[in-house]
N, C-alpha and C. Protein backbone atom coordinates (compact mmCIF):
# COMPACT_ATOMS: atom_id res chain seq x y z
N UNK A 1 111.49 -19.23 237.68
CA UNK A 1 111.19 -20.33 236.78
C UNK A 1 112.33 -21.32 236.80
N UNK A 2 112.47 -22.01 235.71
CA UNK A 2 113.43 -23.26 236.00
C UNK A 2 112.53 -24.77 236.33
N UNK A 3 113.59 -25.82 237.09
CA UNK A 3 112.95 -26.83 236.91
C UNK A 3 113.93 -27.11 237.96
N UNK A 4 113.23 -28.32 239.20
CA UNK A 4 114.08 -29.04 240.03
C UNK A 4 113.39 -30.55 240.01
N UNK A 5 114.34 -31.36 239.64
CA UNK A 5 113.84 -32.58 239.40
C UNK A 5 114.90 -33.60 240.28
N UNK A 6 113.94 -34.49 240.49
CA UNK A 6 115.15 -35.78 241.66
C UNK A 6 114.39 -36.86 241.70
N UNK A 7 115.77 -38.03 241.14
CA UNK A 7 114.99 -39.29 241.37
C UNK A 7 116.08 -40.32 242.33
N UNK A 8 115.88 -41.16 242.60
CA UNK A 8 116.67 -42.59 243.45
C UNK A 8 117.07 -42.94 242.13
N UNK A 9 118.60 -43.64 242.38
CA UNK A 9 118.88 -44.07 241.86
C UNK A 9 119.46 -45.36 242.16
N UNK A 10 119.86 -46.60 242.33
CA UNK A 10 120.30 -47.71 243.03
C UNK A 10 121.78 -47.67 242.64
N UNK A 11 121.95 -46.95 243.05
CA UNK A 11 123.86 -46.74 243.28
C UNK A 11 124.76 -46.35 244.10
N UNK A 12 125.61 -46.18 244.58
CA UNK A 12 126.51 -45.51 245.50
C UNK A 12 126.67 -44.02 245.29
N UNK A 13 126.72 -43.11 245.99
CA UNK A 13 126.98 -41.59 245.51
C UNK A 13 128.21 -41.78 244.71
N UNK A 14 129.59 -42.85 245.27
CA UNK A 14 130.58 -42.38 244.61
C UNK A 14 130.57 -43.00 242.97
N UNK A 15 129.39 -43.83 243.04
CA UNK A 15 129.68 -44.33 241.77
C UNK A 15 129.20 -43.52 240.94
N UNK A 16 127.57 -42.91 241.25
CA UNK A 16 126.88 -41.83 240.96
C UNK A 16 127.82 -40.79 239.96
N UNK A 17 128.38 -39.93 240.83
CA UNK A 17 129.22 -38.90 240.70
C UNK A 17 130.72 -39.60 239.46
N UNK A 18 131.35 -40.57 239.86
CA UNK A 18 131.91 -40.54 238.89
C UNK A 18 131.37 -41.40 237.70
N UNK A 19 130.59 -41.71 237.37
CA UNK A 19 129.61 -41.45 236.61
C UNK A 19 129.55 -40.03 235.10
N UNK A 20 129.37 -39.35 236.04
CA UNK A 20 129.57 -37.93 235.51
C UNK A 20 130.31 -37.39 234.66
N UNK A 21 131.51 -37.57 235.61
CA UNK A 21 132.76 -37.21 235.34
C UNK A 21 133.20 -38.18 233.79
N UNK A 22 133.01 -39.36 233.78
CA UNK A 22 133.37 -40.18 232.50
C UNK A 22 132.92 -39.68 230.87
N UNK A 23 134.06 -39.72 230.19
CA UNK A 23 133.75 -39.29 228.63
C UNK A 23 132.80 -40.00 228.33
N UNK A 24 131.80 -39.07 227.54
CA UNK A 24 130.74 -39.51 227.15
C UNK A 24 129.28 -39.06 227.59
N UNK A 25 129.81 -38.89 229.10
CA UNK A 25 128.39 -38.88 229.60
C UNK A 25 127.31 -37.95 229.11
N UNK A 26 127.94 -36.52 228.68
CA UNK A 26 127.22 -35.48 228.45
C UNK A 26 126.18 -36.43 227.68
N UNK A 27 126.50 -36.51 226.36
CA UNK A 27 126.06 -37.30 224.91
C UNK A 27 124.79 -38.34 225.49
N UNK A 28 125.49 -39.15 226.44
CA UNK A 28 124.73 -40.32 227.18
C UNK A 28 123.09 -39.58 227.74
N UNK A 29 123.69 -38.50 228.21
CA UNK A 29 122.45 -37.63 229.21
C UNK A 29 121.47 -36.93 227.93
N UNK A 30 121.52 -36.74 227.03
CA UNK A 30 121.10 -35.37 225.65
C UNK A 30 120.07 -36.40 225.53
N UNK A 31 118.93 -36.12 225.14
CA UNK A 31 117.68 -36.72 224.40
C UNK A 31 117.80 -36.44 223.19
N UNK A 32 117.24 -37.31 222.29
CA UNK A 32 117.86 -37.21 221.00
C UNK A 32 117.08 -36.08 220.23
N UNK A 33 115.62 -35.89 220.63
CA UNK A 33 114.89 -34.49 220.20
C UNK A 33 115.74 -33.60 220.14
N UNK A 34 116.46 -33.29 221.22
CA UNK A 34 116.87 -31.71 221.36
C UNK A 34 117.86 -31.27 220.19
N UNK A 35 117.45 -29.78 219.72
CA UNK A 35 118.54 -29.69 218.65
C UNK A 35 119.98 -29.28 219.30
N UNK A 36 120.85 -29.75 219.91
CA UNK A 36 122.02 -29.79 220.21
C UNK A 36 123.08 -30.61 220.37
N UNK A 37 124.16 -30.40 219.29
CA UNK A 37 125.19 -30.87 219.32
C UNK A 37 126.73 -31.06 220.32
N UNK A 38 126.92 -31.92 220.35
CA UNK A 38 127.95 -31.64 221.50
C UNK A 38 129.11 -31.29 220.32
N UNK A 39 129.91 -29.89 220.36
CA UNK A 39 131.04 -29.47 219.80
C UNK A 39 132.45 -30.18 220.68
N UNK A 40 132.19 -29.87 221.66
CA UNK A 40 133.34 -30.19 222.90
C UNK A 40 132.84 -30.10 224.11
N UNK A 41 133.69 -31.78 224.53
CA UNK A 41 133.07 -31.81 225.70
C UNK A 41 134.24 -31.65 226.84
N UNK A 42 133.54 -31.23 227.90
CA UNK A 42 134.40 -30.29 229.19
C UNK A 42 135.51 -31.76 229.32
N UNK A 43 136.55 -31.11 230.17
CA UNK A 43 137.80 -31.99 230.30
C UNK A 43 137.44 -31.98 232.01
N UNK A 44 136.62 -31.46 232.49
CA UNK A 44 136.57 -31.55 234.02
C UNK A 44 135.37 -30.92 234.48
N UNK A 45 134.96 -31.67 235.50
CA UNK A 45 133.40 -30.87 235.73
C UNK A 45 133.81 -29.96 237.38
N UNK A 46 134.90 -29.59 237.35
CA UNK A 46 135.74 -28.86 238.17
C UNK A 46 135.39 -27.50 237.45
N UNK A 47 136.50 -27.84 236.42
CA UNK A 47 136.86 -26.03 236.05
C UNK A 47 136.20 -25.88 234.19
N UNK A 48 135.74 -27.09 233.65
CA UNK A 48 136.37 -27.30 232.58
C UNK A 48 134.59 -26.32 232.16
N UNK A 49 134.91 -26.47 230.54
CA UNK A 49 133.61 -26.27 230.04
C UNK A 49 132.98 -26.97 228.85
N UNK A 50 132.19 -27.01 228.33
CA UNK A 50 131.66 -28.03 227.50
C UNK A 50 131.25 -27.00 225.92
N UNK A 51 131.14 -27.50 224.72
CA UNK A 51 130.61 -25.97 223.91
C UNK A 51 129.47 -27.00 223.11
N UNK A 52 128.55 -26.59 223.04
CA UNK A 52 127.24 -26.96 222.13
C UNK A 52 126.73 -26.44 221.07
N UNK A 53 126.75 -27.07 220.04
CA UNK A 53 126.10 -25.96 218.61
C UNK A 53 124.65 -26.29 219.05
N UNK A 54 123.96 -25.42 218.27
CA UNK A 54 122.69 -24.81 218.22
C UNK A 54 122.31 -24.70 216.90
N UNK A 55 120.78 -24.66 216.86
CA UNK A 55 120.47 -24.34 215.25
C UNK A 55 120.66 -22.78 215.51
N UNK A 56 120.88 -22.01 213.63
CA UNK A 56 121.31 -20.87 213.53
C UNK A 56 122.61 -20.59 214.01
N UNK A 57 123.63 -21.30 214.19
CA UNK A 57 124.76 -21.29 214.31
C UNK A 57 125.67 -20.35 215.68
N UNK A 58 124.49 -20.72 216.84
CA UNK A 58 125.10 -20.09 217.96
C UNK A 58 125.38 -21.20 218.52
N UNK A 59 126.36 -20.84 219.36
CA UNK A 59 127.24 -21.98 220.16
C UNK A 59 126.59 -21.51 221.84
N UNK A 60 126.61 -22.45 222.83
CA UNK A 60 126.21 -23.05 224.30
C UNK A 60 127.52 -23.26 224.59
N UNK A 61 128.29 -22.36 225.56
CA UNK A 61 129.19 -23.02 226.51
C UNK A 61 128.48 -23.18 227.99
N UNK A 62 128.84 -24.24 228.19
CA UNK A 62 128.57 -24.25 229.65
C UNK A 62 129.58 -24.62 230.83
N UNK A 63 130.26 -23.69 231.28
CA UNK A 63 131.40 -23.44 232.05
C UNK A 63 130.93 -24.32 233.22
N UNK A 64 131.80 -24.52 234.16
CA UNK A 64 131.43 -25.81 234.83
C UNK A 64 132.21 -24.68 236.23
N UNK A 65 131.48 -24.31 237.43
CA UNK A 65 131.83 -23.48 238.75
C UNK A 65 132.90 -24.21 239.54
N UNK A 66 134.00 -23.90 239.47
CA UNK A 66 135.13 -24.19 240.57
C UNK A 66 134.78 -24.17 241.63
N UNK A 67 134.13 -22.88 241.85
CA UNK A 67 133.70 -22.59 243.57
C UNK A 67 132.68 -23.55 244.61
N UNK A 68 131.48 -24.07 243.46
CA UNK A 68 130.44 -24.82 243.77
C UNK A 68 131.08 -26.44 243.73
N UNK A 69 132.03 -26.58 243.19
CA UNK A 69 132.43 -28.31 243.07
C UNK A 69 133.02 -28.96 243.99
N UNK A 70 131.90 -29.59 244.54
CA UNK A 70 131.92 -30.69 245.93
C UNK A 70 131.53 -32.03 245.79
N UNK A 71 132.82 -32.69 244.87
CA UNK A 71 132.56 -34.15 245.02
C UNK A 71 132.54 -35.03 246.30
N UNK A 72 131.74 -36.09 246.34
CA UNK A 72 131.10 -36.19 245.21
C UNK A 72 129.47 -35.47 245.77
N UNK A 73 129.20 -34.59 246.12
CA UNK A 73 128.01 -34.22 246.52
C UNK A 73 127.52 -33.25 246.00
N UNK A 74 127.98 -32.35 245.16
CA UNK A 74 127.91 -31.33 244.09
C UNK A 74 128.76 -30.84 242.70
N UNK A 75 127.93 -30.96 241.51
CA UNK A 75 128.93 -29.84 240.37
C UNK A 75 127.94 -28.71 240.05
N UNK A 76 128.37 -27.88 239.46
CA UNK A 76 127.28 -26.73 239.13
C UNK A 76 128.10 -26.11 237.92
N UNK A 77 127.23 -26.12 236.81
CA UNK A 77 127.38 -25.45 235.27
C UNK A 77 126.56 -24.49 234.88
N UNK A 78 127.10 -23.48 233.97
CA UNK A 78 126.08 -22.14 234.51
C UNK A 78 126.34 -21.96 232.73
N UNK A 79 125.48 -20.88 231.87
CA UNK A 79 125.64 -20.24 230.24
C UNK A 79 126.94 -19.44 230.83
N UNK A 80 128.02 -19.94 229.91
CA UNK A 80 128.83 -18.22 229.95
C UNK A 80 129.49 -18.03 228.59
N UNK A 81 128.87 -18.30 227.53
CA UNK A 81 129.00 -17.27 226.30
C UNK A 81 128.12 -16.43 226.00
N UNK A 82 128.42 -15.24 225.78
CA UNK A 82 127.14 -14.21 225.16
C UNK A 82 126.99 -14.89 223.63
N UNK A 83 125.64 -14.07 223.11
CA UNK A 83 124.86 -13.52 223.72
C UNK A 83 124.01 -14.71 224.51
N UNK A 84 124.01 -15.65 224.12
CA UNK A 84 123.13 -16.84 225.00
C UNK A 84 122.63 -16.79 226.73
N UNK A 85 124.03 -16.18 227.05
CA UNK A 85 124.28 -16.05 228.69
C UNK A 85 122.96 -15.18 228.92
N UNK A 86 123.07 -13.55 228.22
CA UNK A 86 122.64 -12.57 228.58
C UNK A 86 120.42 -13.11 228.01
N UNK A 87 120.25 -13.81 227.12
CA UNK A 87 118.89 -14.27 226.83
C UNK A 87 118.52 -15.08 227.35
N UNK A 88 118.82 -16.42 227.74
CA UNK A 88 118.87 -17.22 228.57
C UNK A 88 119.57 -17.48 229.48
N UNK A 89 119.74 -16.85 230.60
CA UNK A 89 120.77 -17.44 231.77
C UNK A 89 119.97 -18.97 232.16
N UNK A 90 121.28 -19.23 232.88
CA UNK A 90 120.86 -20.48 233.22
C UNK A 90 121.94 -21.19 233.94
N UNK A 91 121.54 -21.56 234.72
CA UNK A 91 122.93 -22.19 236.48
C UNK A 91 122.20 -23.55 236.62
N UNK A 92 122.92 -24.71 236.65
CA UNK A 92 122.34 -26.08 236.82
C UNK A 92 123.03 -26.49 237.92
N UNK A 93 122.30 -26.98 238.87
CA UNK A 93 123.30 -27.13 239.77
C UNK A 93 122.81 -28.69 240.02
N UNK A 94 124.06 -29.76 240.28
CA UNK A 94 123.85 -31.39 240.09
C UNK A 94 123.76 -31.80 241.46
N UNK A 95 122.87 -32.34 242.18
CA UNK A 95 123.40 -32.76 243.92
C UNK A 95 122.87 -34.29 243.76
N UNK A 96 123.74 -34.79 244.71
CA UNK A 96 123.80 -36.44 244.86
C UNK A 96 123.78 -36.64 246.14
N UNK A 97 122.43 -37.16 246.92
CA UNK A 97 122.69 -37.26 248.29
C UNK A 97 122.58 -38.81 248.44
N UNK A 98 123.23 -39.16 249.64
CA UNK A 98 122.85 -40.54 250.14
C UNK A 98 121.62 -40.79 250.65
N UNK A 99 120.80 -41.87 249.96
CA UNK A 99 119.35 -42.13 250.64
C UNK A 99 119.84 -43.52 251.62
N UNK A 100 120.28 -44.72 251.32
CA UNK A 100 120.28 -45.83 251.92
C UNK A 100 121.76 -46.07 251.28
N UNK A 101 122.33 -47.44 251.89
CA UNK A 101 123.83 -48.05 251.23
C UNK A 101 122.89 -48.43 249.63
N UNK A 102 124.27 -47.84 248.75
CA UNK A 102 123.85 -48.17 247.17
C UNK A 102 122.34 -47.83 246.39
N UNK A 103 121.79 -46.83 247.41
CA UNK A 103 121.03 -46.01 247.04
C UNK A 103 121.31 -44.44 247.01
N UNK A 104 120.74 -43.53 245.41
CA UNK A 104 121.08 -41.96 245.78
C UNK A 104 120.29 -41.18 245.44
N UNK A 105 120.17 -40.42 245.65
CA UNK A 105 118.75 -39.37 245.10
C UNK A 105 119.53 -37.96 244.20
N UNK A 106 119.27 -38.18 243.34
CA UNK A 106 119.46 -37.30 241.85
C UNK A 106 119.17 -36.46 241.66
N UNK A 107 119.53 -34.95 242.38
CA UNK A 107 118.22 -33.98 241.99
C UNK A 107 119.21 -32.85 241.25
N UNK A 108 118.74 -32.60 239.89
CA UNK A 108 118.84 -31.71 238.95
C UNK A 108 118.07 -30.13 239.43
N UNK A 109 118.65 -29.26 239.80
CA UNK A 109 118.06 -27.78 239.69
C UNK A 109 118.69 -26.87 238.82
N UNK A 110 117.58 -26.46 237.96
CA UNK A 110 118.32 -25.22 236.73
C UNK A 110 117.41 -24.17 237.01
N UNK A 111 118.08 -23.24 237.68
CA UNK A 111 117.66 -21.35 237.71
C UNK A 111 117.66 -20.93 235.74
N UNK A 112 116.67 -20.35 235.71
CA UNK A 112 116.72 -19.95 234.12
C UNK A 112 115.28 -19.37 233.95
N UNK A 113 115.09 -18.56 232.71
CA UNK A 113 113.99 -18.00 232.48
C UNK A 113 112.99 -19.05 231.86
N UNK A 114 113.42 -20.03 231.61
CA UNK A 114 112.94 -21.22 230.74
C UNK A 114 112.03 -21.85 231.79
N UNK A 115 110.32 -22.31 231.58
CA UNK A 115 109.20 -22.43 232.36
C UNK A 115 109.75 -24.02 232.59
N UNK A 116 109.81 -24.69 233.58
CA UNK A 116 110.00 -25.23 233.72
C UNK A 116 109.25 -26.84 233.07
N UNK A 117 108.48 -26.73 232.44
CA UNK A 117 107.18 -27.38 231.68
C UNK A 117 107.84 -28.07 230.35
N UNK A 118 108.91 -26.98 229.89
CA UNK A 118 109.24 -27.20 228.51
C UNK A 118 110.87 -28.01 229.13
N UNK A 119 111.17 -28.28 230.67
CA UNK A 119 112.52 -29.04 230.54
C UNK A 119 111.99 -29.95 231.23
N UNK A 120 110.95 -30.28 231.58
CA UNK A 120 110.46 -31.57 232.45
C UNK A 120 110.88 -32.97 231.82
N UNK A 121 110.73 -32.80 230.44
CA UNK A 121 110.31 -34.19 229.58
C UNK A 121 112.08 -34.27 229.37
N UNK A 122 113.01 -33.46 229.22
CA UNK A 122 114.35 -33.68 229.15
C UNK A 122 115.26 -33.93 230.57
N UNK A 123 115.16 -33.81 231.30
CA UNK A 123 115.80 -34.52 233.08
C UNK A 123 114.37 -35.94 233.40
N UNK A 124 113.47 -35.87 232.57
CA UNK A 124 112.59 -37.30 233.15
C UNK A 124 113.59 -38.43 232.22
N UNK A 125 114.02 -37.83 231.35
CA UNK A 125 114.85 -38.54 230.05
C UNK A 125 116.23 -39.14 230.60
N UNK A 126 117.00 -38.04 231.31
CA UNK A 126 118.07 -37.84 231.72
C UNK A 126 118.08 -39.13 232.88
N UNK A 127 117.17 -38.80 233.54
CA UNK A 127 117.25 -39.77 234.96
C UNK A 127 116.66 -41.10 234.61
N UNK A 128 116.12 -41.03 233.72
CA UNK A 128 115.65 -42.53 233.47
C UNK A 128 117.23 -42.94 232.37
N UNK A 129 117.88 -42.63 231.71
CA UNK A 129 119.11 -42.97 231.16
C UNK A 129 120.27 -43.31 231.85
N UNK A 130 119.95 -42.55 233.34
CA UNK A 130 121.14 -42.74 234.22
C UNK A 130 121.12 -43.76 234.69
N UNK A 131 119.85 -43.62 235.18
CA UNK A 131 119.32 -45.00 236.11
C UNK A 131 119.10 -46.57 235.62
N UNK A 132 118.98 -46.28 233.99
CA UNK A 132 119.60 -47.67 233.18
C UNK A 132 120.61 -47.95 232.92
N UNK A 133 121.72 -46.61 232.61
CA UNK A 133 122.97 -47.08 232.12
C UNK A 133 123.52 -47.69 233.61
N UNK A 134 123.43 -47.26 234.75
CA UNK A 134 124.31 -48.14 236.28
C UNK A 134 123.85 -49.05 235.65
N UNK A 135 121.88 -49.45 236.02
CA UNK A 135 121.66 -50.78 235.93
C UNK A 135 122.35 -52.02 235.20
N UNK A 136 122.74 -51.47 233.91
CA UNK A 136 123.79 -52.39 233.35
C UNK A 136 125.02 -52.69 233.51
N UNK A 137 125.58 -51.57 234.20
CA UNK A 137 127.08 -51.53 234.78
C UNK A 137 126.92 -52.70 236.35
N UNK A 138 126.01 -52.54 237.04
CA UNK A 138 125.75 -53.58 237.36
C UNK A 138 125.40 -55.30 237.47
């Protein structure tokens, strides 16, 4: 199960990617439905991790893979607080490929028990936010 989603985006990979990396972005990317708070946000999408409240007062870290981080062409963030980890796993992995000059293709994949149906409407959110916020940076 899970969800793999990818759209074009009219940007450069490197702008793409650091993109990412900039304070804020998490917040920028969240749809405002979802019940989650950003507690702290990661200091690096290298090593760093991010922590999210939840209703019922469980916290979301999402540790960010050293091993997988290939700017600008990959980051990958995976659950690693229990118990969350152990009920929902879940590995997101971010890839940014080059389609054309100042064009990139966006594709979001999250491994998880979660049907992919119920995260469609949150990465259609995500990529349409990305793909406006360049537009204006442009």
């Amino acid at each position: 199960m899970g969800i793999v989603h990818s759209s074009v985006v009219e940007a450069s990979r490197d702008e793409l990617f650091a993109w990412h990396t900039r304070a804020g972005a998490f917040t920028r990317l969240s749809p405002p439905w979802q019940p989650l708070s950003l507690a702290k946000e990661s200091e690096s999408l290298e090593s760093g991790c991010a922590e999210l409240r939840m209703p019922g007062g469980l916290t979301w870290v999402a540790q960010h893979d050293a091993k997988e981080y290939d700017p600008p062409h990959r980051f990958v963030d995976y659950s690693a607080a229990l118990p969350l980890r152990l009920l929902v796993p879940w590995r997101h992995t971010h890839t940014f490929d080059v389609v054309s000059e100042g064009r990139t293709r966006v594709t979001d994949r999250v491994d998880t028990i979660v049907p992919g149906q119920f995260l469609r409407s949150t990465f259609v959110y995500r990529h349409r936010q990305l793909a406006d916020d360049l537009a204006r940076h442009h």
